[in-house]
N, C-alpha and C. Protein backbone atom coordinates (compact mmCIF):
# COMPACT_ATOMS: atom_id res chain seq x y z
N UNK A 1 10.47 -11.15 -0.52
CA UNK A 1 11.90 -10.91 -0.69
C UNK A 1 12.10 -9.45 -1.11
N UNK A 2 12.87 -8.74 -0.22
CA UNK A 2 13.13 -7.21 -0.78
C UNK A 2 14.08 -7.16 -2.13
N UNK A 3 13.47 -6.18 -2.68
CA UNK A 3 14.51 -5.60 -3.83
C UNK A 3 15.44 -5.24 -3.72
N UNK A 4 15.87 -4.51 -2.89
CA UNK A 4 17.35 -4.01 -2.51
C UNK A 4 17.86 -4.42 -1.20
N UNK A 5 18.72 -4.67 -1.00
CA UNK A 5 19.69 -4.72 0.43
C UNK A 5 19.77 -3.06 1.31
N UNK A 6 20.01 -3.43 2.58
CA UNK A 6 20.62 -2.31 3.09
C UNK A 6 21.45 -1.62 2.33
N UNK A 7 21.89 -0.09 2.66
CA UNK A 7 22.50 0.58 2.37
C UNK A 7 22.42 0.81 0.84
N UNK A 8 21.61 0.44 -0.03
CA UNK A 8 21.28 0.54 -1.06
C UNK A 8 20.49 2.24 -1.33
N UNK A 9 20.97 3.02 -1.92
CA UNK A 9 19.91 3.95 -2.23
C UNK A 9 18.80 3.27 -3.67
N UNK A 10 17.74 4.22 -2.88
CA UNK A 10 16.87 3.65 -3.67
C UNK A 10 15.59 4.94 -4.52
N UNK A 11 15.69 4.92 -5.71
CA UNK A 11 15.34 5.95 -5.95
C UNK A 11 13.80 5.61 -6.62
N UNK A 12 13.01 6.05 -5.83
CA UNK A 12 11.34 5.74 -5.82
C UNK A 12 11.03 6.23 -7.14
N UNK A 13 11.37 7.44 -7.55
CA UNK A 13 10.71 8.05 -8.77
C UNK A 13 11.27 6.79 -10.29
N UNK A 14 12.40 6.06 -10.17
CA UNK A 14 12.57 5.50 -11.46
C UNK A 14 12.11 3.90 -11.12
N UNK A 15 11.85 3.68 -9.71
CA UNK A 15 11.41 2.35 -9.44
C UNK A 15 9.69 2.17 -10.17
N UNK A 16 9.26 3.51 -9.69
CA UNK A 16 7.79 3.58 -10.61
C UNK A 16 7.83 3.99 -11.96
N UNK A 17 8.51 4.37 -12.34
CA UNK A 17 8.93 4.29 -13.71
C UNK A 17 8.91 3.04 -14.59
N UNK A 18 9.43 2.24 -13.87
CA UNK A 18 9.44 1.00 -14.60
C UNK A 18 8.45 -0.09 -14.92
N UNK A 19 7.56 0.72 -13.48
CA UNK A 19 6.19 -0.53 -13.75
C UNK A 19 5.28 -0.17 -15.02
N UNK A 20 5.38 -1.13 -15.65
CA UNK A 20 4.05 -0.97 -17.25
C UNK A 20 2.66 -1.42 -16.92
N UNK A 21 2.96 -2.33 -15.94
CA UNK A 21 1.37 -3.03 -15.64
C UNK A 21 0.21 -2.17 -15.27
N UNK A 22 -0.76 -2.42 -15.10
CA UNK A 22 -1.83 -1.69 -13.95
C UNK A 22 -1.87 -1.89 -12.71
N UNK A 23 -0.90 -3.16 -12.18
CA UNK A 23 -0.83 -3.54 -10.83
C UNK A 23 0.44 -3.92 -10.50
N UNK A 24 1.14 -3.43 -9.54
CA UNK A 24 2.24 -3.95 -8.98
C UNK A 24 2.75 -3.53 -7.61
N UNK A 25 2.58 -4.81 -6.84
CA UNK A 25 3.15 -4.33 -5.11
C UNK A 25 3.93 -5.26 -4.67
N UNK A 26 5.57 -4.72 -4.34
CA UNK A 26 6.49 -5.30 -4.11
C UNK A 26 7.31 -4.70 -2.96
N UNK A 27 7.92 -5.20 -2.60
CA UNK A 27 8.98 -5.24 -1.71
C UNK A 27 9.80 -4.27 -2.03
N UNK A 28 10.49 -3.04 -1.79
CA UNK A 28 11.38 -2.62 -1.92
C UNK A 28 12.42 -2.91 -1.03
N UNK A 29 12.16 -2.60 0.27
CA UNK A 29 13.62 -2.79 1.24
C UNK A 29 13.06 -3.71 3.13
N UNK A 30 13.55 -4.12 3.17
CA UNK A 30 12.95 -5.09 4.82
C UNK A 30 13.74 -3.44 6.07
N UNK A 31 13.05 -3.08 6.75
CA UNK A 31 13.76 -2.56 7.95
C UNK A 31 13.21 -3.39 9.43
N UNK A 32 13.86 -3.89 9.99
CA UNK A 32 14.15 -4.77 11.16
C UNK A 32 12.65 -5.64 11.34
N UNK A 33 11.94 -5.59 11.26
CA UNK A 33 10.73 -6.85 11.24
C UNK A 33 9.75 -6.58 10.21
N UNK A 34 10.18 -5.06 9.63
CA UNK A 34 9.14 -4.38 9.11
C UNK A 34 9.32 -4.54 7.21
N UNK A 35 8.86 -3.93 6.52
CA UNK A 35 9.07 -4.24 4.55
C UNK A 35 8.79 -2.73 4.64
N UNK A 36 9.00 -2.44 3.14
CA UNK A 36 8.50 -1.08 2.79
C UNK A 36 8.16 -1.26 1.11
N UNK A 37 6.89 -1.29 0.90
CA UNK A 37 6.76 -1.88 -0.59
C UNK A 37 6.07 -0.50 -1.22
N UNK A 38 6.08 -0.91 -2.43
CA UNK A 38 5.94 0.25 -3.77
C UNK A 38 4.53 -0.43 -4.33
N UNK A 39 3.57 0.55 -3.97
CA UNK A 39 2.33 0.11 -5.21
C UNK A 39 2.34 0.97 -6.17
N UNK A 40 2.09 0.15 -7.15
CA UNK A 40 1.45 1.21 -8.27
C UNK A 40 0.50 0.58 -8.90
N UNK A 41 -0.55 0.95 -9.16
CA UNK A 41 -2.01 0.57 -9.44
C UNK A 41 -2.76 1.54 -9.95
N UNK A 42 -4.21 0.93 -10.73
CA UNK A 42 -5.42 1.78 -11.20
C UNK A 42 -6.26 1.12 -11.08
N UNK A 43 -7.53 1.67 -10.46
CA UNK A 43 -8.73 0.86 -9.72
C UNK A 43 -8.71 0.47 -8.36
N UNK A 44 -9.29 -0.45 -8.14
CA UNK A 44 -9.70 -0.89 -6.64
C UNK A 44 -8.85 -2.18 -6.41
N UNK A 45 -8.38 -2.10 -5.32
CA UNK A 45 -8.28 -3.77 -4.51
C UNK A 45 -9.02 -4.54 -3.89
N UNK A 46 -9.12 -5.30 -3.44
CA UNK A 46 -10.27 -6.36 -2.50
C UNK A 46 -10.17 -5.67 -1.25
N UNK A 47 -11.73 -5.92 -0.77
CA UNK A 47 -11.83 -5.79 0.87
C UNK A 47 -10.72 -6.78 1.27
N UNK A 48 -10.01 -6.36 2.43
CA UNK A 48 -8.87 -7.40 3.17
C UNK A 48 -8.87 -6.33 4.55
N UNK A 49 -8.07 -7.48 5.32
CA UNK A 49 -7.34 -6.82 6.63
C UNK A 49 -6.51 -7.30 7.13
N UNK A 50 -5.47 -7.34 7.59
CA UNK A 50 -4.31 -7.47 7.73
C UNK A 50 -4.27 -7.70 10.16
N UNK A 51 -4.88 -9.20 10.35
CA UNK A 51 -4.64 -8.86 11.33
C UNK A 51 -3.59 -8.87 12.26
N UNK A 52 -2.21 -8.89 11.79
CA UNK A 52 -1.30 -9.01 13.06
C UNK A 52 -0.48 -7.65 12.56
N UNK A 53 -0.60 -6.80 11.86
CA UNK A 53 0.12 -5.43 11.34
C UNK A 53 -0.78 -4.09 11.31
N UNK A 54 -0.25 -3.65 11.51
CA UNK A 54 -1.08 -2.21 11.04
C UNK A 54 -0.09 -1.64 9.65
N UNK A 55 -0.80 -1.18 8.92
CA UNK A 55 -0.42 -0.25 7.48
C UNK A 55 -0.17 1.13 7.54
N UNK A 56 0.79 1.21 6.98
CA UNK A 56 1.18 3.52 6.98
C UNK A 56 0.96 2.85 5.19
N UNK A 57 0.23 4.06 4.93
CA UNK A 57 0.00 4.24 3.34
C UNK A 57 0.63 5.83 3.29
N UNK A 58 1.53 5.99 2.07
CA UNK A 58 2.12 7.20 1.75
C UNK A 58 2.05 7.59 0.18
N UNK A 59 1.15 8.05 -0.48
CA UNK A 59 0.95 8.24 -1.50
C UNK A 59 1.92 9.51 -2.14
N UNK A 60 2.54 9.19 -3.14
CA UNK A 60 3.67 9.48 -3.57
C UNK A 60 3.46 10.59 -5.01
N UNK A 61 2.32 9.52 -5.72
CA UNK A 61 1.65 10.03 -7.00
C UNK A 61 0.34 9.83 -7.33
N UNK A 62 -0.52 10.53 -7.83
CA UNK A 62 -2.10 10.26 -7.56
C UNK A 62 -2.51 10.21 -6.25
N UNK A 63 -3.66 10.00 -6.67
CA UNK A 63 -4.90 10.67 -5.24
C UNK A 63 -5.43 8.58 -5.09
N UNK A 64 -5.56 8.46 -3.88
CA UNK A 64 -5.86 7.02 -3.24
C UNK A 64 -6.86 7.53 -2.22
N UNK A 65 -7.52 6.50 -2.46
CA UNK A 65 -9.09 6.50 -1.64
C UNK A 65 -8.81 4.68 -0.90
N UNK A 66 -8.98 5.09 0.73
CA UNK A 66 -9.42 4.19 1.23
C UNK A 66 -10.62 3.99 1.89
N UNK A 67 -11.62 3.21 1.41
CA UNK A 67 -12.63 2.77 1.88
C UNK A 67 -12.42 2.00 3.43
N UNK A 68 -13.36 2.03 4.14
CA UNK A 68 -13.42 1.17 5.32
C UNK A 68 -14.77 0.55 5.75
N UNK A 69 -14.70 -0.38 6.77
CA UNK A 69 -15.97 -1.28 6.79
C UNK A 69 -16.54 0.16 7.40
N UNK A 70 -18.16 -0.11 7.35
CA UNK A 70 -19.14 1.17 8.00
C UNK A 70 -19.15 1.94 7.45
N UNK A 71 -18.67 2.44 6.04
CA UNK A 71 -18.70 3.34 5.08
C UNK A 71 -17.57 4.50 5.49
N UNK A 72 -16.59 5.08 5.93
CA UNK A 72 -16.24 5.94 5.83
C UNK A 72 -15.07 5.64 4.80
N UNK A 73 -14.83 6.54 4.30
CA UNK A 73 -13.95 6.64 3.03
C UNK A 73 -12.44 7.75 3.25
N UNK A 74 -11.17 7.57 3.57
CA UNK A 74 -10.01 8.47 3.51
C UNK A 74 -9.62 8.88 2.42
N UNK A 75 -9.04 9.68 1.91
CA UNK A 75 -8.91 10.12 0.68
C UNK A 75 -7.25 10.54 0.69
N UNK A 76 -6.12 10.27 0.30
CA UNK A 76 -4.81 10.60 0.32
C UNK A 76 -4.52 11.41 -1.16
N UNK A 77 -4.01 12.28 -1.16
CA UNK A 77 -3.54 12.99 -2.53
C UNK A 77 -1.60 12.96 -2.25
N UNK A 78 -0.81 13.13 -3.19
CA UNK A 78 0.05 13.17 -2.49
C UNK A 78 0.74 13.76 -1.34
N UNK A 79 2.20 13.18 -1.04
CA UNK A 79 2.59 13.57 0.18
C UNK A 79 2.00 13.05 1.58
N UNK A 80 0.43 12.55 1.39
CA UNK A 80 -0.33 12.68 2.56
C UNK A 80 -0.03 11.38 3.01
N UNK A 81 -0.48 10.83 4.40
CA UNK A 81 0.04 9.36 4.60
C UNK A 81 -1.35 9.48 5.78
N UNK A 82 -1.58 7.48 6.05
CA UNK A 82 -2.06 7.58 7.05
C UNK A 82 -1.77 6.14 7.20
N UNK A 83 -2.23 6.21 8.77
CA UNK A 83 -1.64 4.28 9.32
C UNK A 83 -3.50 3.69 9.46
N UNK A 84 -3.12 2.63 8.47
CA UNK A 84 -4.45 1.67 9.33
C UNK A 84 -4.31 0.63 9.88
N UNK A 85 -5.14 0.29 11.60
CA UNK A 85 -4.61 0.04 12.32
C UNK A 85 -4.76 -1.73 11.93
N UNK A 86 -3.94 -2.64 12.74
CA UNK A 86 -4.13 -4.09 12.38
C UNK A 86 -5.90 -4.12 12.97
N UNK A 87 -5.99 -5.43 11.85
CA UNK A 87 -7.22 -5.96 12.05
C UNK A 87 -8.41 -5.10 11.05
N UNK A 88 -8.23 -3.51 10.71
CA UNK A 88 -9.41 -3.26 10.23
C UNK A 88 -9.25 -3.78 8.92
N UNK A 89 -10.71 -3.70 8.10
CA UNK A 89 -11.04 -3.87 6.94
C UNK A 89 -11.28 -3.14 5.93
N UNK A 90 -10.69 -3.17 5.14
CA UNK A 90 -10.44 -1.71 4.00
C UNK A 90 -9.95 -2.32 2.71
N UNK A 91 -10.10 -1.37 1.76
CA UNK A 91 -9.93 -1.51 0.37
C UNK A 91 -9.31 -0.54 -0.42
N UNK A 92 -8.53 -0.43 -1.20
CA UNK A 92 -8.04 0.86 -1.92
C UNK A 92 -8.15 0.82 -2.83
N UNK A 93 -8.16 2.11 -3.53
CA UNK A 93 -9.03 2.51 -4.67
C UNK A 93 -8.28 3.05 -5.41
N UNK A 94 -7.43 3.40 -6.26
CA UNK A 94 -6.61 4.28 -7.40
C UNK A 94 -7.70 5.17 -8.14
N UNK A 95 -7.16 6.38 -8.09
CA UNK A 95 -8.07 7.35 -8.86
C UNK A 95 -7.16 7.94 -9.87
N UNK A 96 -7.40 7.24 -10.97
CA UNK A 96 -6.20 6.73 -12.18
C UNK A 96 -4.87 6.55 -11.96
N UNK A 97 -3.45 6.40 -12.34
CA UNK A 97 -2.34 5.83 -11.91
C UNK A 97 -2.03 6.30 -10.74
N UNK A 98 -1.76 5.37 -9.52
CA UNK A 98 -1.13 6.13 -8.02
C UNK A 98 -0.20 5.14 -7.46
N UNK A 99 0.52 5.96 -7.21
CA UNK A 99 1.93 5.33 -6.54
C UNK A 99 2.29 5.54 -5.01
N UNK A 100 2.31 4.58 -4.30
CA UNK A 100 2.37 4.79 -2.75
C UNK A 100 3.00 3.88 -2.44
N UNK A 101 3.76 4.30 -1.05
CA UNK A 101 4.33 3.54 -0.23
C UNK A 101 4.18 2.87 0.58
N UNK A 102 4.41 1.92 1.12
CA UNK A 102 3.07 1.01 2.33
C UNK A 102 4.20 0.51 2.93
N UNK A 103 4.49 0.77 4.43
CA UNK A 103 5.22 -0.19 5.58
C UNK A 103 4.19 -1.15 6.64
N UNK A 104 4.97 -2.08 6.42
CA UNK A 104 4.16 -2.96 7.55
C UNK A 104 5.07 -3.99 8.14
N UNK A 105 4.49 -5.27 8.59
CA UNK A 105 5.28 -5.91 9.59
C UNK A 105 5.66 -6.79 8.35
N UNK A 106 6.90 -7.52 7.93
CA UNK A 106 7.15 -8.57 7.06
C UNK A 106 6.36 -9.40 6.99
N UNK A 107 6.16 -10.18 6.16
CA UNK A 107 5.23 -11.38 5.83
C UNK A 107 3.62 -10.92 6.54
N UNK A 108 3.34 -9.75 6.61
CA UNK A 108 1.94 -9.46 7.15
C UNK A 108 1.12 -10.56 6.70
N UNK A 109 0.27 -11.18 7.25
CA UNK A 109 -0.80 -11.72 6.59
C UNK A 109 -2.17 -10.94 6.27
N UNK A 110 -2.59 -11.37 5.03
CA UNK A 110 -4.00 -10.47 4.33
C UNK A 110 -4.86 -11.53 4.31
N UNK A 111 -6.31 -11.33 4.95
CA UNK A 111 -6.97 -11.85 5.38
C UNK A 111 -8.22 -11.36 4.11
N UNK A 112 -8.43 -12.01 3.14
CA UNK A 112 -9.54 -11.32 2.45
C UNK A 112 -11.16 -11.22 2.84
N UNK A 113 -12.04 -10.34 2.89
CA UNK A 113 -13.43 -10.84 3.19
C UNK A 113 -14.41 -10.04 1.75
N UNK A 114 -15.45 -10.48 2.05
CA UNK A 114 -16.61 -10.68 1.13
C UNK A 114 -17.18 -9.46 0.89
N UNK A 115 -17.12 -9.13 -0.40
CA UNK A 115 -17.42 -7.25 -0.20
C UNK A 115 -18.44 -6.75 1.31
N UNK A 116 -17.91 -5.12 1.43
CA UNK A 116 -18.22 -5.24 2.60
C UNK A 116 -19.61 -4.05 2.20
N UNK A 117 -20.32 -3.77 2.98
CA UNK A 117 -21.33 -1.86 2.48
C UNK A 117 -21.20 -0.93 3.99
């Protein structure tokens, strides 16, 4: 369920403001089949993959490391973005508090698997 409705401005810098936790990924706004959610996190997530979506990651604050199966590793600092495509397998990493943006298809499904090397 998105946080805001259309036509809503939405102001990213006090939405991360508010998170206290170490983990939080939500919904900010639905655009036509698609979500646009807010992480903010420290540490790693689970190997997963997402097979009927592909992911744009847009790191906003802090530096994010995505791992992928076969070892190669992306590295986002802010501003930087990249799409991963449906189906691969990857993990993200917070390199102390990082805040990013993630679009994908609504209700994506996350497919978890068994650490990967």
């Amino acid at each position: 369920m998105a946080r805001h409705p259309a036509l809503a401005v939405i102001d990213i810098r006090a939405e991360q403001a508010e998170v206290t936790e170490s983990y939080r990924n939500q919904v900010l706004v639905d655009v036509n089949s698609d979500c646009m959610r807010l992480a903010v996190f420290e540490g790693e997530y689970r190997w997963h993959q997402h097979p009927d979506s592909d992911e744009l990651f847009l790191v906003v604050a802090g530096t994010l490391q995505i791992d992928l199966a076969g070892g190669n590793c992306i590295e986002l600092t802010e501003w930087q973005s990249v799409v991963i495509p449906a189906g691969t397998v990857h993990r993200t990493r917070a390199i102390g508090r990082t805040v990013n943006l993630t679009c994908e298809r609504k209700g994506a499904q996350t497919v978890f698997v068994e650490a990967v090397t």
